[in-house]
PDB file of N, CA and C in Angstrom:
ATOM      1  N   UNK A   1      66.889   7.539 -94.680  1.00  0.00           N
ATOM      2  CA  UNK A   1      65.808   7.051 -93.850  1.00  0.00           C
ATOM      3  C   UNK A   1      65.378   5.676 -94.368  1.00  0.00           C
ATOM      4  N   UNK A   2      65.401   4.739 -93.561  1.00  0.00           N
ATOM      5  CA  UNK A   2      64.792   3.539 -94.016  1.00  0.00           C
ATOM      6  C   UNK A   2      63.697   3.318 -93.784  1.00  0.00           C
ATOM      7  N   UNK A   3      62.787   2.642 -94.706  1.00  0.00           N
ATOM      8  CA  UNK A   3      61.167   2.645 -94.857  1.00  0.00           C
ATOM      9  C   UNK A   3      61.488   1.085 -95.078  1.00  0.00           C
ATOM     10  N   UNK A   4      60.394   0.265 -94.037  1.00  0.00           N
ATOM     11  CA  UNK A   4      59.690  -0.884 -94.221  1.00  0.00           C
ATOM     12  C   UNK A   4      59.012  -1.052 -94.582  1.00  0.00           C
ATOM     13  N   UNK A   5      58.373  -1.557 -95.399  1.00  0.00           N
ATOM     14  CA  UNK A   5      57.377  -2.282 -96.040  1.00  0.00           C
ATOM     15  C   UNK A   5      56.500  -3.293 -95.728  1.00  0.00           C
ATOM     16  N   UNK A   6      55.355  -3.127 -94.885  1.00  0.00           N
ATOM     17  CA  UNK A   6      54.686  -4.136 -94.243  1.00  0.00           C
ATOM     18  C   UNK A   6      54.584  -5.758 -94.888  1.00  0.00           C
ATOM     19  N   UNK A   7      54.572  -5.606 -96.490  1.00  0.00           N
ATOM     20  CA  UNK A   7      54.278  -6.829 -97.403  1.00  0.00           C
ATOM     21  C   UNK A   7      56.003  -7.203 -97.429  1.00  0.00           C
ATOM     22  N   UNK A   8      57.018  -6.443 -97.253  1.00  0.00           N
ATOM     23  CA  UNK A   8      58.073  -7.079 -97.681  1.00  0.00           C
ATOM     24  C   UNK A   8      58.970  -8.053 -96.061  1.00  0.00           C
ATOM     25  N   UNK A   9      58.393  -7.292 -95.409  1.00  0.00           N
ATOM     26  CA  UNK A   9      59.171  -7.744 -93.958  1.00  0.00           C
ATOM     27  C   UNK A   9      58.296  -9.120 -94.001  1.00  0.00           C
ATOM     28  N   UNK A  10      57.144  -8.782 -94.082  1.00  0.00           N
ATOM     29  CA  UNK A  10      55.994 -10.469 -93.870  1.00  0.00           C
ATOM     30  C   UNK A  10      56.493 -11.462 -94.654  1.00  0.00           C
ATOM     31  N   UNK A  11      57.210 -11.440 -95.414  1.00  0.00           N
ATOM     32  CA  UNK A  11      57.423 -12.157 -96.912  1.00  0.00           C
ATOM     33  C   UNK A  11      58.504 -12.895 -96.204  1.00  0.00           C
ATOM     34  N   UNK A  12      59.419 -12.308 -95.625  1.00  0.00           N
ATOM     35  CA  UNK A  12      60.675 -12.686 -95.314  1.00  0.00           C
ATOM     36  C   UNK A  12      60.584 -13.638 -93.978  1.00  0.00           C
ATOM     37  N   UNK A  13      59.841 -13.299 -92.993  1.00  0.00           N
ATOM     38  CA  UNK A  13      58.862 -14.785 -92.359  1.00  0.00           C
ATOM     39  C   UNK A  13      58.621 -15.785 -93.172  1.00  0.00           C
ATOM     40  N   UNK A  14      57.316 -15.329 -93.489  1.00  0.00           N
ATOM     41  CA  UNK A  14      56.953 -16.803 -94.569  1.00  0.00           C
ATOM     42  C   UNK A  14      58.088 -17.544 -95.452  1.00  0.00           C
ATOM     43  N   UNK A  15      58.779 -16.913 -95.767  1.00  0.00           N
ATOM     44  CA  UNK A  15      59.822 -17.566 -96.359  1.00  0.00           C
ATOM     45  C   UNK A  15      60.941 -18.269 -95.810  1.00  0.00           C
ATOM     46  N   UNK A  16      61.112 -18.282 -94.689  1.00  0.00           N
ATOM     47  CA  UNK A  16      61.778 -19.064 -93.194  1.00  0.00           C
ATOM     48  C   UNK A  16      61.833 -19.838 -93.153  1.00  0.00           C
ATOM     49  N   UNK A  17      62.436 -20.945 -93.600  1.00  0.00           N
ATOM     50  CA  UNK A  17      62.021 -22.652 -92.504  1.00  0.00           C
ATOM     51  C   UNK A  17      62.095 -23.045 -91.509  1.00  0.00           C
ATOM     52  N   UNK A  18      61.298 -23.247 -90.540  1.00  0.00           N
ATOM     53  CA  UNK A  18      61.208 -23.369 -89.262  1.00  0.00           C
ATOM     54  C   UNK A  18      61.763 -24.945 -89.040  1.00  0.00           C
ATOM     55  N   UNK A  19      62.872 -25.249 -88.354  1.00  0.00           N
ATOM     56  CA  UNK A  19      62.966 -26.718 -88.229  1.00  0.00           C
ATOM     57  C   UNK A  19      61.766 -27.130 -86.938  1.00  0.00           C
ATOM     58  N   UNK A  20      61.549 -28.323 -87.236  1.00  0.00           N
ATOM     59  CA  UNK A  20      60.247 -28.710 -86.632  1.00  0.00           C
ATOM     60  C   UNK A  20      61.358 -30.297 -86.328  1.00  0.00           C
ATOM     61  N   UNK A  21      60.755 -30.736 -85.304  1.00  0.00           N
ATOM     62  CA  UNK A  21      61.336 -32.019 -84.615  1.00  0.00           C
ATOM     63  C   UNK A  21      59.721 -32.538 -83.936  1.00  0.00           C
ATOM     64  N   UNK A  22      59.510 -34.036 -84.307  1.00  0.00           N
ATOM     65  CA  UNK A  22      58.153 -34.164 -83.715  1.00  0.00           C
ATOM     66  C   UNK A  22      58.690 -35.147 -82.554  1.00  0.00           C
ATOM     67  N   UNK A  23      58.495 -35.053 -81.711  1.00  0.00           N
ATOM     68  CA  UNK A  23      58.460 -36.228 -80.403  1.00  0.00           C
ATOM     69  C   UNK A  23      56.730 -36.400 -79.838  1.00  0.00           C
ATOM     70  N   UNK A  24      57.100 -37.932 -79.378  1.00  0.00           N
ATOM     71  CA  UNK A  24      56.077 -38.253 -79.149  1.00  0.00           C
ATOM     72  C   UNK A  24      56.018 -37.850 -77.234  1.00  0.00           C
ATOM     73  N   UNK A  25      54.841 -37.988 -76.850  1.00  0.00           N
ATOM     74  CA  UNK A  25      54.351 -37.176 -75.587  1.00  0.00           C
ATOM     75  C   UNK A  25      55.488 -38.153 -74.444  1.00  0.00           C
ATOM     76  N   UNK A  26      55.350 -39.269 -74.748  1.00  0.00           N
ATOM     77  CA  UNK A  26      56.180 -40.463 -73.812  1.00  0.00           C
ATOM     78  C   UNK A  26      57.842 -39.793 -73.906  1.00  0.00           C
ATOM     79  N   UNK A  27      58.956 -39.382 -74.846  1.00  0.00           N
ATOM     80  CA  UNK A  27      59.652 -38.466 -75.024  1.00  0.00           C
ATOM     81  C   UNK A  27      60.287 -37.986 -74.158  1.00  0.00           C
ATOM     82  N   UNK A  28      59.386 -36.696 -74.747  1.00  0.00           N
ATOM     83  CA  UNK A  28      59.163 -35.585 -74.464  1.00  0.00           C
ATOM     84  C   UNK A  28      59.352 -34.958 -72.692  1.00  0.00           C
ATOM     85  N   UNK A  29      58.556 -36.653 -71.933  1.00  0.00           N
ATOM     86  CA  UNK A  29      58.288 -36.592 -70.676  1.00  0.00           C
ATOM     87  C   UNK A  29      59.431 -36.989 -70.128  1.00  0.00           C
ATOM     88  N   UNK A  30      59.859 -38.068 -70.762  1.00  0.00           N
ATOM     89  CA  UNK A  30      60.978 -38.833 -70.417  1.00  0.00           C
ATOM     90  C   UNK A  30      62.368 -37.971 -70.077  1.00  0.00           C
ATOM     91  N   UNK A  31      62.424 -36.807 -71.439  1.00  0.00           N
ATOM     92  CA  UNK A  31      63.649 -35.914 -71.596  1.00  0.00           C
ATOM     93  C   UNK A  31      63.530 -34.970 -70.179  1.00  0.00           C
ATOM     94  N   UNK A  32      61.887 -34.312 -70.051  1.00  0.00           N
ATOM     95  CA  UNK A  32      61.739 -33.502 -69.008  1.00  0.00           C
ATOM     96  C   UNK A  32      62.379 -34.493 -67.448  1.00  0.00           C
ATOM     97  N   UNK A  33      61.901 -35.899 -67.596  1.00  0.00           N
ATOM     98  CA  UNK A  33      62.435 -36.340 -65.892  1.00  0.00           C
ATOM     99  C   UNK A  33      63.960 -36.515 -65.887  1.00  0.00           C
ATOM    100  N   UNK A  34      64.428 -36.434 -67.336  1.00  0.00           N
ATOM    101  CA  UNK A  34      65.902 -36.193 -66.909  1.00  0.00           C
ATOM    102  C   UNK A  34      66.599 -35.649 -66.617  1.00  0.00           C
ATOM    103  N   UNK A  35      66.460 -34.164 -67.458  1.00  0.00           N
ATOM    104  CA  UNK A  35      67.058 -33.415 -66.813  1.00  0.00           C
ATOM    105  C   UNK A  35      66.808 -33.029 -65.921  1.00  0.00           C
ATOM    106  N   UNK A  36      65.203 -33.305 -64.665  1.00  0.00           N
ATOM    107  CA  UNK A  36      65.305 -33.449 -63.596  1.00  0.00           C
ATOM    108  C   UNK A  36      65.848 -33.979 -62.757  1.00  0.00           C
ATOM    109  N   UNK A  37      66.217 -34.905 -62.810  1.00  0.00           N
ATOM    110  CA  UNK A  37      67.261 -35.361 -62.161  1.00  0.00           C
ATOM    111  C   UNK A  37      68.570 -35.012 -62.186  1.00  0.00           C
ATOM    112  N   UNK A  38      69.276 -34.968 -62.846  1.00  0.00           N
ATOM    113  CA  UNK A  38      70.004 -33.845 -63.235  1.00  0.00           C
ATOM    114  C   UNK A  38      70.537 -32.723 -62.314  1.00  0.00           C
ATOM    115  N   UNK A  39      69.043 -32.321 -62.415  1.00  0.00           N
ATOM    116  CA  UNK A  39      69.433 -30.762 -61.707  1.00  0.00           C
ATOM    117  C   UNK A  39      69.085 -31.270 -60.434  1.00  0.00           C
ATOM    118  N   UNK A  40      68.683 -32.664 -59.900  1.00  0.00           N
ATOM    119  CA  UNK A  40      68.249 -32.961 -58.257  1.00  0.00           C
ATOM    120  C   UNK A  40      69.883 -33.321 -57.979  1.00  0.00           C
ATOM    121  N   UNK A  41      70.261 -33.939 -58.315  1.00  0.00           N
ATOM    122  CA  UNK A  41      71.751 -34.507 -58.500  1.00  0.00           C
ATOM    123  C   UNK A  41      72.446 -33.173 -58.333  1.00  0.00           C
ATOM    124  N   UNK A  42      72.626 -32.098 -58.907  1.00  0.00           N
ATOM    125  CA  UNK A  42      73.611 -31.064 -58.860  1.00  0.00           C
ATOM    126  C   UNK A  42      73.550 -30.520 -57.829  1.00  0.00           C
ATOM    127  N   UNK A  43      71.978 -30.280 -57.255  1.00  0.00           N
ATOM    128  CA  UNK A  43      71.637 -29.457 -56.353  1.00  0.00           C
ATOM    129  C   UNK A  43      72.039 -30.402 -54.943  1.00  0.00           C
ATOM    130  N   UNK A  44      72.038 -31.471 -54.946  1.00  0.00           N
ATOM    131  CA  UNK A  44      72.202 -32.230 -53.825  1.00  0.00           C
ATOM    132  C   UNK A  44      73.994 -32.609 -53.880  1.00  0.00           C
ATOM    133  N   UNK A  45      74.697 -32.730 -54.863  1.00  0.00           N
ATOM    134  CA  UNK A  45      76.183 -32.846 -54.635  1.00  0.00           C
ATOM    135  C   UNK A  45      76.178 -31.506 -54.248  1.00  0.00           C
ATOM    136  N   UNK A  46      75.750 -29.906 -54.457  1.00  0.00           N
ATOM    137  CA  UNK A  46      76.398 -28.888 -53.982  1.00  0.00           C
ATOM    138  C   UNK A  46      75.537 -28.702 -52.791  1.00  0.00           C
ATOM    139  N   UNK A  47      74.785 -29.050 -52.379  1.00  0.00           N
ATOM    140  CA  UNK A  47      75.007 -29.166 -50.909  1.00  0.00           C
ATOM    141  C   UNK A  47      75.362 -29.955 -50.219  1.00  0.00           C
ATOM    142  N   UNK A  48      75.915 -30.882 -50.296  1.00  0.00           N
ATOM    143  CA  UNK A  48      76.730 -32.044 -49.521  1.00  0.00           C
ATOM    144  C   UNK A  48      78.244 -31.743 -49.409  1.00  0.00           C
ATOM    145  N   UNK A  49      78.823 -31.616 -48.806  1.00  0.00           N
ATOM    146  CA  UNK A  49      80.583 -31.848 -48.593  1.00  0.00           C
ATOM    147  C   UNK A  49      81.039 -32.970 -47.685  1.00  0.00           C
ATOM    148  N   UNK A  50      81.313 -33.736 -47.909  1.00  0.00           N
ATOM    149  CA  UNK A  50      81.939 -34.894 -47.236  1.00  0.00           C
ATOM    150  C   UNK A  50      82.953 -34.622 -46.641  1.00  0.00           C
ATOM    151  N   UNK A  51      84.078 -33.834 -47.329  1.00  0.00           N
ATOM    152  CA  UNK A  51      85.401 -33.429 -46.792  1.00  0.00           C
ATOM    153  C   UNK A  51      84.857 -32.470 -45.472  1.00  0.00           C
ATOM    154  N   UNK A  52      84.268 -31.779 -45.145  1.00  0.00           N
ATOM    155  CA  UNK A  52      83.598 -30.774 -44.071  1.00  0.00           C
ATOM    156  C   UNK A  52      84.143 -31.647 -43.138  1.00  0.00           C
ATOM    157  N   UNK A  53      85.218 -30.957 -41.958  1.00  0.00           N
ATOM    158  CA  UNK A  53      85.026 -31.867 -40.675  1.00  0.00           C
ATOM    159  C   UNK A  53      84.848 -30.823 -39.623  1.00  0.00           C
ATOM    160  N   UNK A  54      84.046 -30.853 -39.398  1.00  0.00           N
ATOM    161  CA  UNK A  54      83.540 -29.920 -37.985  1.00  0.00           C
ATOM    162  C   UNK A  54      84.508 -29.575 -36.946  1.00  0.00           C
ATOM    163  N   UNK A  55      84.626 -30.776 -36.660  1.00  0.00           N
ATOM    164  CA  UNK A  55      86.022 -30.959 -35.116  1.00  0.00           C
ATOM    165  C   UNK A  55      86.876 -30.125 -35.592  1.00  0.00           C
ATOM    166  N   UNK A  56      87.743 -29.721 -36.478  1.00  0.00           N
ATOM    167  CA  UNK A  56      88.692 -29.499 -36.930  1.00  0.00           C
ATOM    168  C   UNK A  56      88.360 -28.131 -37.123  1.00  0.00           C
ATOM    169  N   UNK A  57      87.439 -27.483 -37.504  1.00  0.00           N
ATOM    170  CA  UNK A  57      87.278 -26.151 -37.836  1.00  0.00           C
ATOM    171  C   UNK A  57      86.576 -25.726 -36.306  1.00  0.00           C
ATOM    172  N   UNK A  58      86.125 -26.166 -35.807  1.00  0.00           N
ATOM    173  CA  UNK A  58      85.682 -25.963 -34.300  1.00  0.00           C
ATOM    174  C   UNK A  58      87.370 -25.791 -33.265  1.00  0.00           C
ATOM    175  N   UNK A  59      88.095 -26.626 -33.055  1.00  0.00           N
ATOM    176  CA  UNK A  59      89.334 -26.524 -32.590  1.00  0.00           C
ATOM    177  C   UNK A  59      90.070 -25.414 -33.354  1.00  0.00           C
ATOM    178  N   UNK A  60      90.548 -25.292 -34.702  1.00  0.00           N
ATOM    179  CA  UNK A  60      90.717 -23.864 -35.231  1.00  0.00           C
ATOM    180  C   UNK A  60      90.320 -23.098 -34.853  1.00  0.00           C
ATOM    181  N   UNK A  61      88.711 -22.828 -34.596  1.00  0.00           N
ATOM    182  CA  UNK A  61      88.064 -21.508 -34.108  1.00  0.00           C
ATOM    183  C   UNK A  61      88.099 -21.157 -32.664  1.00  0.00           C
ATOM    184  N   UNK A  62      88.233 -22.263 -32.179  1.00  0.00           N
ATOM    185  CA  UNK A  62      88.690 -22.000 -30.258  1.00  0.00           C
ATOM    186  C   UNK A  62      90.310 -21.447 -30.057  1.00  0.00           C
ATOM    187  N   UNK A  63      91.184 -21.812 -30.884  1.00  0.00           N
ATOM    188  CA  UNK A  63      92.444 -20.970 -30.918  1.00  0.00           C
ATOM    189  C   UNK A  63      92.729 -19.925 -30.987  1.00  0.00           C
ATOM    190  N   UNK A  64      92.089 -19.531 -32.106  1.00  0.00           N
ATOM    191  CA  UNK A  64      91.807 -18.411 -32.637  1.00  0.00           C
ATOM    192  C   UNK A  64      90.924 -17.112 -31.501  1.00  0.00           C
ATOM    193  N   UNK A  65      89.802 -17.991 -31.252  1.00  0.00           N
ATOM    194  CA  UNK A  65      89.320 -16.997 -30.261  1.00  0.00           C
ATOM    195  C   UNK A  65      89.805 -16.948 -28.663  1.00  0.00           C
ATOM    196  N   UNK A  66      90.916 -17.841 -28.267  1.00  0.00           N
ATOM    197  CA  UNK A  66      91.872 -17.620 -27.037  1.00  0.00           C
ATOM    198  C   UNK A  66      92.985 -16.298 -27.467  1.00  0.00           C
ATOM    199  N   UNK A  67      93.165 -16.547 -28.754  1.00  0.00           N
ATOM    200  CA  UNK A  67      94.225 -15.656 -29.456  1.00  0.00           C
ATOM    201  C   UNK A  67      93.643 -14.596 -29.211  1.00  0.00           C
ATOM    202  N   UNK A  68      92.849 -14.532 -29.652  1.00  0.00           N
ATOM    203  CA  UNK A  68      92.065 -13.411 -29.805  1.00  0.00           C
ATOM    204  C   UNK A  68      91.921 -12.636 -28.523  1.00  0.00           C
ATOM    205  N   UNK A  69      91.530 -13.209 -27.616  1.00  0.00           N
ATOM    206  CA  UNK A  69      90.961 -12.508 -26.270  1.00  0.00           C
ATOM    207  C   UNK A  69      92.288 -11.954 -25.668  1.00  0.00           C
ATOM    208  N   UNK A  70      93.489 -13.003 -25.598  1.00  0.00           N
ATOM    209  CA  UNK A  70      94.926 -12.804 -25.040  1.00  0.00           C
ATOM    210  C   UNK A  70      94.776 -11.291 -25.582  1.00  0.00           C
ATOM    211  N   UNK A  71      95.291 -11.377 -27.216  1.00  0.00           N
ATOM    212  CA  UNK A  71      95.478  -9.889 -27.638  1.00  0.00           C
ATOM    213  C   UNK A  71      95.269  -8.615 -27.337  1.00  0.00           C
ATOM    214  N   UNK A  72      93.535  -8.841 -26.910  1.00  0.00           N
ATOM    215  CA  UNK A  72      92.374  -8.072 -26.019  1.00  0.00           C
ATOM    216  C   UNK A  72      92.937  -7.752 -24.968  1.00  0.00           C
ATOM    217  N   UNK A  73      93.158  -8.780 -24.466  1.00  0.00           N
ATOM    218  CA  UNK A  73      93.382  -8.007 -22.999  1.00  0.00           C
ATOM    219  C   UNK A  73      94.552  -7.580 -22.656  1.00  0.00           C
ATOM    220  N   UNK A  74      96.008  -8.198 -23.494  1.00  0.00           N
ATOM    221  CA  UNK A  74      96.938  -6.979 -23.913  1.00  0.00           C
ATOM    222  C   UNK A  74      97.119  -6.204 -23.961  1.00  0.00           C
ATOM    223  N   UNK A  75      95.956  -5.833 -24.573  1.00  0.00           N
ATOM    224  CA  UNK A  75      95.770  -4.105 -25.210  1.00  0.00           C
ATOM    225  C   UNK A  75      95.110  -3.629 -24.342  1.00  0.00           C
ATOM    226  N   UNK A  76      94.199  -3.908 -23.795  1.00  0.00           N
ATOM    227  CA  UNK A  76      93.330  -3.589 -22.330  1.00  0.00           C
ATOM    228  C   UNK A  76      94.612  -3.252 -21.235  1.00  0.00           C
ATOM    229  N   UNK A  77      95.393  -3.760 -21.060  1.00  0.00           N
ATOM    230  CA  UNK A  77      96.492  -3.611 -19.647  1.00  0.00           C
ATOM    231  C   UNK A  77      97.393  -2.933 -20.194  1.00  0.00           C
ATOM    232  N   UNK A  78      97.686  -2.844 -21.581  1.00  0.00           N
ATOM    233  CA  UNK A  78      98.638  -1.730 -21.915  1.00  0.00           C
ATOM    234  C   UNK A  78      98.133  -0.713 -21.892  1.00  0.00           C
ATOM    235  N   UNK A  79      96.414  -0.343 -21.949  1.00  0.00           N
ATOM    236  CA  UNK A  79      96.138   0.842 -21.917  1.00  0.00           C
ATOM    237  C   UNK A  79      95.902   1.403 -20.754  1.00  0.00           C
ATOM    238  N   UNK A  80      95.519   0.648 -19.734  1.00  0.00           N
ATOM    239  CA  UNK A  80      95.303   0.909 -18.366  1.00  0.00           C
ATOM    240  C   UNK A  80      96.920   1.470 -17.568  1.00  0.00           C
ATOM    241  N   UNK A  81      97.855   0.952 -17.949  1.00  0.00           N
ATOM    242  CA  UNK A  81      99.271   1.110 -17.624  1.00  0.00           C
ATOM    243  C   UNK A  81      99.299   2.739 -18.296  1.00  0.00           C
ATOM    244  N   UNK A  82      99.232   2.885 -19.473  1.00  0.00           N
ATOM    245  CA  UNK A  82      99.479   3.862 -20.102  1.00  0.00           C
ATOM    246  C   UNK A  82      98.828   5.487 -19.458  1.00  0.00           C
ATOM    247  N   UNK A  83      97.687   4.800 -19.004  1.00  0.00           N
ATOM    248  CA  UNK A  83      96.631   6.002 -18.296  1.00  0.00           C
ATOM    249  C   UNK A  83      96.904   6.161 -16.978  1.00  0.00           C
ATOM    250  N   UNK A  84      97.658   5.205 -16.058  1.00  0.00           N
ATOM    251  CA  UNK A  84      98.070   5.075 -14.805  1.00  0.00           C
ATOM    252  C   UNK A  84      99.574   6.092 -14.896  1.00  0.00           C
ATOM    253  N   UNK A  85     100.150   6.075 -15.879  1.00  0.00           N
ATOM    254  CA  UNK A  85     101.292   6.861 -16.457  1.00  0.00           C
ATOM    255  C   UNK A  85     101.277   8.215 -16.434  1.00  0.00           C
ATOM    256  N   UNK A  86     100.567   8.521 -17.780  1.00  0.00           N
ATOM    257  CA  UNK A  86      99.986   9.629 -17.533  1.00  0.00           C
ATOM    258  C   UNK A  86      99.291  10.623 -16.324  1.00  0.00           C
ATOM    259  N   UNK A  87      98.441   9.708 -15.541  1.00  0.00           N
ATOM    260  CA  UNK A  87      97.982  10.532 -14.714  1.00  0.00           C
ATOM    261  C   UNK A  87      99.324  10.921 -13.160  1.00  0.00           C
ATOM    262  N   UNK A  88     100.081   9.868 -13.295  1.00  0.00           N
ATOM    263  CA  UNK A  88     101.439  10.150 -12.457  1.00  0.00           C
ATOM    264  C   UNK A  88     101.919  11.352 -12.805  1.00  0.00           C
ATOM    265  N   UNK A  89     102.135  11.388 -13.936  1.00  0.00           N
ATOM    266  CA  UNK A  89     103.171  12.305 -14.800  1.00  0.00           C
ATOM    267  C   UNK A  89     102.082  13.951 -14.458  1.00  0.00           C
ATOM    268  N   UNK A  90     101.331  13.886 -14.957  1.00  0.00           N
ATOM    269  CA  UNK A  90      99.866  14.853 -14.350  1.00  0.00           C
ATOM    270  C   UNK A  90     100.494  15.466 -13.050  1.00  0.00           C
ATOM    271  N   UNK A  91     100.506  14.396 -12.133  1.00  0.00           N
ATOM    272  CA  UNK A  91     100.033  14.790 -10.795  1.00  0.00           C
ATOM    273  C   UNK A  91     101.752  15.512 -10.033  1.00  0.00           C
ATOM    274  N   UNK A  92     102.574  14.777 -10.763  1.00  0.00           N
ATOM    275  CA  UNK A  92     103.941  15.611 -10.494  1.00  0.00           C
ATOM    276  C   UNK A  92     104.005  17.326 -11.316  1.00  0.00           C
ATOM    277  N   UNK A  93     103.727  16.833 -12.082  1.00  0.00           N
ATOM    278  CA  UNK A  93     104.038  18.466 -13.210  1.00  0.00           C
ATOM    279  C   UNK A  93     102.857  19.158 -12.318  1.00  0.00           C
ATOM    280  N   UNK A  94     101.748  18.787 -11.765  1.00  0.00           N
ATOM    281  CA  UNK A  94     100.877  20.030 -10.958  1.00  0.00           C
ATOM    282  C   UNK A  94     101.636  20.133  -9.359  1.00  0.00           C
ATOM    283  N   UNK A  95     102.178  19.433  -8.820  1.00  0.00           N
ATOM    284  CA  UNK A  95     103.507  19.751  -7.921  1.00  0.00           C
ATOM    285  C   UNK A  95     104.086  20.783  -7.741  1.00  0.00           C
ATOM    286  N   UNK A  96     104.895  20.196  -9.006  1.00  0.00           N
ATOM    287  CA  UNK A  96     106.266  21.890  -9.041  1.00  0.00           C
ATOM    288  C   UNK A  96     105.594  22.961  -9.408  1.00  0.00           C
TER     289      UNK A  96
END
């Protein structure tokens, strides 16, 4: 079981050297507007893209969604065919 010692743990603080750095207030302020900027700069290159061209991803996406619909309605007339089939096939087998 380990037992602390209120006087021995305190000791070992006080006995610490704390590095201390003094800047003056002018600094201090100076360091803070930089790395503001900084981070205005980062935040504003990652929202900017220059390379982005609209036209180009707009014409991509109109292809795509002609493609798209063709496919649709492919599948729409193959299924309508398929059910027009079936119900033929139905209406003979209740015939014989």
């Amino acid at each position: 079981m380990l037992e602390i010692r209120k006087l021995d743990s305190n000791s070992v603080f006080s006995n610490t050297k704390i590095k201390e750095k003094n800047i003056s207030k002018d600094e201090f302020q100076a360091s803070l507007n930089e790395i503001k900027k900084e981070q205005e700069k980062d935040n504003k290159s990652f929202l900017t893209n220059e390379d982005l061209d609209l036209s180009k991803i707009k014409s991509d996406f109109s292809a795509y969604a002609f493609q798209k619909l063709q496919a649709d309605q492919q599948k729409e007339n193959e299924k309508t065919i398929i059910d027009k089939l079936f119900s033929i096939i139905d209406k003979n087998n209740g015939i014989k």
